[in-house]
N, C-alpha and C. Protein backbone atom coordinates (compact mmCIF):
# COMPACT_ATOMS: atom_id res chain seq x y z
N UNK A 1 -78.38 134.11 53.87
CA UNK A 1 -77.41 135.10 54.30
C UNK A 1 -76.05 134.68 53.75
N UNK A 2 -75.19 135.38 52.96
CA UNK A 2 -74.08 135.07 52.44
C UNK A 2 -73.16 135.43 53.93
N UNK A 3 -72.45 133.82 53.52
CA UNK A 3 -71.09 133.77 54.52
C UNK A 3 -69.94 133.46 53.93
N UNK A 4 -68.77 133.66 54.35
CA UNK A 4 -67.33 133.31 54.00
C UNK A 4 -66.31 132.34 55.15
N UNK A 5 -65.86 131.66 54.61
CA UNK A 5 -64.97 130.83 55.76
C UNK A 5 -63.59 131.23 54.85
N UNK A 6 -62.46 131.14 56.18
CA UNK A 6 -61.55 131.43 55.33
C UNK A 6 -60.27 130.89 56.94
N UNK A 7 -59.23 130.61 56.60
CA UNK A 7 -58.03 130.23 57.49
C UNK A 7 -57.01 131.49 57.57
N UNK A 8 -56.28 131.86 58.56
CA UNK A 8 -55.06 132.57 58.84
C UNK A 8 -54.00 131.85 59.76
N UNK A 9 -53.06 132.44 59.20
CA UNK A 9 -52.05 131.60 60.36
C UNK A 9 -52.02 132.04 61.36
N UNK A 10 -51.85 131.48 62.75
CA UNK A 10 -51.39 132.44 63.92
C UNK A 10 -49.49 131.91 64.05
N UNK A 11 -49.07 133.35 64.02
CA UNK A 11 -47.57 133.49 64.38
C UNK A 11 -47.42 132.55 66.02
N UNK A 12 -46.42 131.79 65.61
CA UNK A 12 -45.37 130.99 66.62
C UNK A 12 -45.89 131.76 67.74
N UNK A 13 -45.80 131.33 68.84
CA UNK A 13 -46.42 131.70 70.24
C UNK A 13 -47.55 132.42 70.60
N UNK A 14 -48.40 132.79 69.54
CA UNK A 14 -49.55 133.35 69.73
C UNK A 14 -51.16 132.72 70.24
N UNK A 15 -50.78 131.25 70.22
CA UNK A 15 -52.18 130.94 70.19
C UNK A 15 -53.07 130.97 71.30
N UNK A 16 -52.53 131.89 72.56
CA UNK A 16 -52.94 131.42 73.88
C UNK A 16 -53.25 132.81 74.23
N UNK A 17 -52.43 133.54 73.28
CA UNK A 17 -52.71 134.79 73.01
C UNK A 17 -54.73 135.45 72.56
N UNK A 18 -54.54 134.76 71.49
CA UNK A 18 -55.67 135.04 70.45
C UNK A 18 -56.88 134.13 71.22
N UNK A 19 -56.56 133.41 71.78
CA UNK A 19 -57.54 132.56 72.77
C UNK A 19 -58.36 133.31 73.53
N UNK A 20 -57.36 133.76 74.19
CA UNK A 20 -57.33 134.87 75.30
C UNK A 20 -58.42 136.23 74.49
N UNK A 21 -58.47 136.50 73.84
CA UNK A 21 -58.97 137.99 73.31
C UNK A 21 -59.96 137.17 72.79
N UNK A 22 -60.54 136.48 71.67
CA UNK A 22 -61.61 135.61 71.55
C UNK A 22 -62.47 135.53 72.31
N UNK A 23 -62.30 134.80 73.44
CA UNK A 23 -63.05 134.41 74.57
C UNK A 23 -63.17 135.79 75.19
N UNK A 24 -62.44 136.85 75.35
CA UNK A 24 -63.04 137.98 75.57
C UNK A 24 -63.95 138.97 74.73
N UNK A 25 -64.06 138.63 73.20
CA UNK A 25 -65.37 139.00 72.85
C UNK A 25 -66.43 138.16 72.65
N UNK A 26 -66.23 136.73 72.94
CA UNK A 26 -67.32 136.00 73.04
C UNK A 26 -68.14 136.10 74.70
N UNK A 27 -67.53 135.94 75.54
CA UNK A 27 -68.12 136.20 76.82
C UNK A 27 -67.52 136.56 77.84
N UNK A 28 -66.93 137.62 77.37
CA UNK A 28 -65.76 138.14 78.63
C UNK A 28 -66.09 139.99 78.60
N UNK A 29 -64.87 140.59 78.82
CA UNK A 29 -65.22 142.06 78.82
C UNK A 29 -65.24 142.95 77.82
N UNK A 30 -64.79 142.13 76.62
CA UNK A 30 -64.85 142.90 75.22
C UNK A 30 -66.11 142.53 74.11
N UNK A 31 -67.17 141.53 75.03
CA UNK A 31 -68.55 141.18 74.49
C UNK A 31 -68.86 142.39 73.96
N UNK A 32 -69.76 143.28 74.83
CA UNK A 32 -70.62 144.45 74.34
C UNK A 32 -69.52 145.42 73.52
N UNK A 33 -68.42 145.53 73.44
CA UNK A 33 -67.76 146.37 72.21
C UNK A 33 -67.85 145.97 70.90
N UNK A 34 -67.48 144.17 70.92
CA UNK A 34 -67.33 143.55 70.00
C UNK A 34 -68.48 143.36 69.10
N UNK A 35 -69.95 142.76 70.10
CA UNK A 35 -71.06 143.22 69.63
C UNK A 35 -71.17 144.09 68.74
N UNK A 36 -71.59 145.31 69.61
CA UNK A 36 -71.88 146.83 68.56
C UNK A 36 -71.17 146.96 67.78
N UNK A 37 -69.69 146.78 67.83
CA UNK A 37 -69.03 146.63 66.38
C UNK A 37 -69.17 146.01 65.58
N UNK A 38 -69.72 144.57 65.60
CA UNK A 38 -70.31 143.37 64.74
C UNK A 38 -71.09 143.81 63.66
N UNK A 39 -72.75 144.69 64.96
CA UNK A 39 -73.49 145.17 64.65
C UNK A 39 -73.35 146.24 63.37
N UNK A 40 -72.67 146.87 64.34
CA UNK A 40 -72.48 148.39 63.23
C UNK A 40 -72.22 148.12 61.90
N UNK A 41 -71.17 147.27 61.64
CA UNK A 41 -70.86 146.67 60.51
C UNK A 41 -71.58 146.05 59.37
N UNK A 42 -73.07 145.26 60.20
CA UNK A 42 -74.06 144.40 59.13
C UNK A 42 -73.22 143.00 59.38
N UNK A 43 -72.85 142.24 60.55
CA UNK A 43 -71.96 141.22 60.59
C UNK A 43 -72.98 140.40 61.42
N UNK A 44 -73.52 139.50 60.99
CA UNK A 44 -74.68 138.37 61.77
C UNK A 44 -74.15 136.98 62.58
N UNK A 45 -73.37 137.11 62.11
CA UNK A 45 -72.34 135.80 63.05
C UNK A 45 -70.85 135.76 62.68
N UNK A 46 -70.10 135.27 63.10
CA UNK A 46 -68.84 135.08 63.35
C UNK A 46 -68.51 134.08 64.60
N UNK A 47 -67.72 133.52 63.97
CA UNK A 47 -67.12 131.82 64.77
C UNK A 47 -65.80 131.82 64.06
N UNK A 48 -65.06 131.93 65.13
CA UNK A 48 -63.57 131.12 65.33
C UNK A 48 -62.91 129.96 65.60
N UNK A 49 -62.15 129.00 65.26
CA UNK A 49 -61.45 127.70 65.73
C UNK A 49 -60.45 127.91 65.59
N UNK A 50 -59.76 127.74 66.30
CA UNK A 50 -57.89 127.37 66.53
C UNK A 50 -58.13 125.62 65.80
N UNK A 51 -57.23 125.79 64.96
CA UNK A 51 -57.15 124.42 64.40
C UNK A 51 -55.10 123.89 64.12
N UNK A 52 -55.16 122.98 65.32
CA UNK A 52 -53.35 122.80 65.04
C UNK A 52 -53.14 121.91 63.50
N UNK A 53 -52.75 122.26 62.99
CA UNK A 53 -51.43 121.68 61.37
C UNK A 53 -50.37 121.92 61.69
N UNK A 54 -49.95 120.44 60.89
CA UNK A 54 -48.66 120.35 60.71
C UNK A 54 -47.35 121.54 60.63
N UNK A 55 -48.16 122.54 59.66
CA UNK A 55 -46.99 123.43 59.42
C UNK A 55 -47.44 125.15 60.71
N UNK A 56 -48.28 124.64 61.70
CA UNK A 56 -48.39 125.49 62.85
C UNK A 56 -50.19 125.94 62.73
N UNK A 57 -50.09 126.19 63.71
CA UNK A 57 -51.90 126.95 64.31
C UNK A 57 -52.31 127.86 63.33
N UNK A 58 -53.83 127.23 63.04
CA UNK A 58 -54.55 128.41 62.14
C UNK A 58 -55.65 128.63 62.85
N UNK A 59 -56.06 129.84 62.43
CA UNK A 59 -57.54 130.12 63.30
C UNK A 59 -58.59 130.06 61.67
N UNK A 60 -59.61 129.47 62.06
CA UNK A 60 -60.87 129.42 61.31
C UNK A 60 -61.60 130.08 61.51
N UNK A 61 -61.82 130.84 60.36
CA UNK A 61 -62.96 131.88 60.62
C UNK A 61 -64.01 131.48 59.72
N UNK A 62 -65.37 132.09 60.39
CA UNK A 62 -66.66 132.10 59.43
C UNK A 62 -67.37 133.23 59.39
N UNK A 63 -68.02 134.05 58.66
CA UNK A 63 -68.59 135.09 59.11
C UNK A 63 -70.01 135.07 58.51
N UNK A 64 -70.90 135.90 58.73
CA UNK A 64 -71.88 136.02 57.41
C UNK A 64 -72.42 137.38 57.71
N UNK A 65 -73.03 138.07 56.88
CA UNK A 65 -73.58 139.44 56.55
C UNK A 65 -74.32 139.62 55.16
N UNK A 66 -75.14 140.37 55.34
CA UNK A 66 -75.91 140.72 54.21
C UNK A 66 -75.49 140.92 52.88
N UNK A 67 -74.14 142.08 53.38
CA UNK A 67 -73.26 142.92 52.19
C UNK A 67 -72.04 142.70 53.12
N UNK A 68 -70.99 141.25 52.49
CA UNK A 68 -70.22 140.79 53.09
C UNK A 68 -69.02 141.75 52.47
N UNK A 69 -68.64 141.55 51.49
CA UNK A 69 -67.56 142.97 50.77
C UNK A 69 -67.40 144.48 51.77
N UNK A 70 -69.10 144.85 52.38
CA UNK A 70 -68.88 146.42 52.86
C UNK A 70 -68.69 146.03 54.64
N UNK A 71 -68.81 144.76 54.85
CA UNK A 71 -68.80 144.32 56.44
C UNK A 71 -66.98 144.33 56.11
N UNK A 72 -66.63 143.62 55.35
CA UNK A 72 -64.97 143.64 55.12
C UNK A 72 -64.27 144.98 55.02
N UNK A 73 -64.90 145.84 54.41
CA UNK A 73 -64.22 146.92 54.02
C UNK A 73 -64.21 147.90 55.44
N UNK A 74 -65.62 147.71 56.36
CA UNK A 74 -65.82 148.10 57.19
C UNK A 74 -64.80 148.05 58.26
N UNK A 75 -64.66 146.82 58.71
CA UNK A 75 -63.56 146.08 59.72
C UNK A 75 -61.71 146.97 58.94
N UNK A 76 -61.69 147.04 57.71
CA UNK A 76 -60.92 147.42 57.36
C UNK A 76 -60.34 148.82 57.66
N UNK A 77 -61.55 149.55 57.49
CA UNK A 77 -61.20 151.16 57.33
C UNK A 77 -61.82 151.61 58.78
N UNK A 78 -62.74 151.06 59.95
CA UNK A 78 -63.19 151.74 60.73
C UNK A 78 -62.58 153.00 61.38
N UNK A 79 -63.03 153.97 62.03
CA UNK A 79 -62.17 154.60 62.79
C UNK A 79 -62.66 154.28 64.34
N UNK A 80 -63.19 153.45 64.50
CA UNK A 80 -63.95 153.19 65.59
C UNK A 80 -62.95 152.67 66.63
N UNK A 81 -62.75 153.00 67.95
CA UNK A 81 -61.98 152.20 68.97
C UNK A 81 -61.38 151.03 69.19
N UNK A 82 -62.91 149.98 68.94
CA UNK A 82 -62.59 148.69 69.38
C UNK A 82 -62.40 148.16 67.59
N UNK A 83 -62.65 148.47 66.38
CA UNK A 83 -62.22 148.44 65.85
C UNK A 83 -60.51 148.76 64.71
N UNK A 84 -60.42 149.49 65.76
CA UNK A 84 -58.67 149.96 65.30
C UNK A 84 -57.92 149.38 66.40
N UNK A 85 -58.36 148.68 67.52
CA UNK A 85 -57.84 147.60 68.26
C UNK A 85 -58.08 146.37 68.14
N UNK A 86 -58.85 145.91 67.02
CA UNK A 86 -59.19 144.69 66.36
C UNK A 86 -58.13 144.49 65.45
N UNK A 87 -57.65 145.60 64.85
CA UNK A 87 -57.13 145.17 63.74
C UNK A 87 -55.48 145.23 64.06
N UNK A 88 -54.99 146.14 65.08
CA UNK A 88 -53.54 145.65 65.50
C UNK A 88 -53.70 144.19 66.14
N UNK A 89 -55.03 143.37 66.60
CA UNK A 89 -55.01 142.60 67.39
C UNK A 89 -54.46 141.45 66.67
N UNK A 90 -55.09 141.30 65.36
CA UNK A 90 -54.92 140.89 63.66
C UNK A 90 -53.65 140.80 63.51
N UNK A 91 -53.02 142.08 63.39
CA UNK A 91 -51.45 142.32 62.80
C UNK A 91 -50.75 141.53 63.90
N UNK A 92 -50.41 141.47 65.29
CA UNK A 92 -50.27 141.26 66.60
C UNK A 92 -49.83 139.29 66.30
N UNK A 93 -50.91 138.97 66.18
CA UNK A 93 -51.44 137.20 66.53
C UNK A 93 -51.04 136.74 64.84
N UNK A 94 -51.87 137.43 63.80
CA UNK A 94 -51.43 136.71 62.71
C UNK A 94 -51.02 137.36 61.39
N UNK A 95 -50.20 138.21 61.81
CA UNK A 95 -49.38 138.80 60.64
C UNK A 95 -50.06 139.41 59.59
N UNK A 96 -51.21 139.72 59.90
CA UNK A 96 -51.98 140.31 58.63
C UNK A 96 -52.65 141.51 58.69
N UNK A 97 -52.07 142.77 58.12
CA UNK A 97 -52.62 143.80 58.01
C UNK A 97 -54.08 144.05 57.42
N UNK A 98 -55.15 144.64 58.35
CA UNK A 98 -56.69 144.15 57.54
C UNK A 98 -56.53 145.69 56.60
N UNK A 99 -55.98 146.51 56.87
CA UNK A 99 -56.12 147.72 56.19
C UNK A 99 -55.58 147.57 54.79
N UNK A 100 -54.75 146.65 54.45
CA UNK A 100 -53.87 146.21 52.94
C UNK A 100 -55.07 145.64 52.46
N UNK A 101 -56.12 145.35 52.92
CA UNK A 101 -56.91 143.63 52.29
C UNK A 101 -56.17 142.45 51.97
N UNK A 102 -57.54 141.58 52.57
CA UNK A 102 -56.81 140.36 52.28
C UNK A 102 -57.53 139.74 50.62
N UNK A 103 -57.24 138.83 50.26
CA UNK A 103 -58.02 138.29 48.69
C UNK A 103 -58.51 137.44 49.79
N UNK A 104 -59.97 137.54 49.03
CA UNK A 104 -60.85 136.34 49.22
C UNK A 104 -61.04 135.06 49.11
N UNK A 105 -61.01 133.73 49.56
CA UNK A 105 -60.69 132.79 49.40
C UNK A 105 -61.47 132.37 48.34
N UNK A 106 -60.88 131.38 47.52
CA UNK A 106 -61.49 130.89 46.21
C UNK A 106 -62.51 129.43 46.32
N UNK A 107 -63.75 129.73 45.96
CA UNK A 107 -64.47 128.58 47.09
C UNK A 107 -64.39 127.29 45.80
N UNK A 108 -64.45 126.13 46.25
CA UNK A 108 -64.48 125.28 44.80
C UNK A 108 -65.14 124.03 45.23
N UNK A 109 -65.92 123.95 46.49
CA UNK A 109 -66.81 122.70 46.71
C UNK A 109 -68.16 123.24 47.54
N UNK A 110 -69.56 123.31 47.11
CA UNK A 110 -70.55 123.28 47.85
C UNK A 110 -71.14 122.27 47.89
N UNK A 111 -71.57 121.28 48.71
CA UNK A 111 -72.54 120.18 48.57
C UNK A 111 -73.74 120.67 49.91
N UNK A 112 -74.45 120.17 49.33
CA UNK A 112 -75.46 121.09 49.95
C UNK A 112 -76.58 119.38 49.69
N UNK A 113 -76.78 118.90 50.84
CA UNK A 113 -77.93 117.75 50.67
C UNK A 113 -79.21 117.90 49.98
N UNK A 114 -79.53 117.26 48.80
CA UNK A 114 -81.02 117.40 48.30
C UNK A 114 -81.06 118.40 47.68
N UNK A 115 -80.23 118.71 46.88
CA UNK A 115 -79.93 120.14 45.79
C UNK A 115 -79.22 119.32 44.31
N UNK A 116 -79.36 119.93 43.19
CA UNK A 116 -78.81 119.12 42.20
C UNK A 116 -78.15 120.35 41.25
């Protein structure tokens, strides 16, 4: 299953913020929206970390999907509810409009054990 990892910043006072909404689609009241939206999309996992640096809080993302480009484009353009409240949630915590696109991160190390 193709996946992508990739970092964003979270804006100065946000991180307790984005915590907060996280943990509400991991096991709180925005589970079953977040779900079916996952779903709808072709999105098979997704995992977040708040990770503190030096130059301020990033959140780590991972995702994976079948057709990772149309799961992106998806999240991008939805007209769906909890999806057009995903994405001010985005703009909100870390400054990034998903509707502009973001560039894809440029991958430049796989090690993979017992592969040559």
């Amino acid at each position: 299953m193709p996946g992508i990892g990739f970092v964003v910043p979270l804006l100065p006072g946000k991180r307790e913020v984005d915590r907060g909404v996280m943990r509400s689609c991991w096991d709180g009241e925005r589970r079953a929206s977040h779900r079916a939206a996952r779903a709808r999309l072709g999105i098979t996992r997704e995992a977040v970390w708040i990770q503190p640096t030096p130059a301020g809080d990033v959140a780590v993302v991972y995702m994976e999907a079948d057709d990772l480009p149309a799961a992106l484009e998806g999240m991008a353009t939805s007209q769906e509810p909890f999806d057009r409240w995903f994405r001010e949630h985005v703009r909100d915590v870390h400054g990034v409009d998903l509707e502009q696109g973001m560039a894809p991160p440029e991958q430049i190390l796989d090690y993979r054990a017992g592969e040559d």
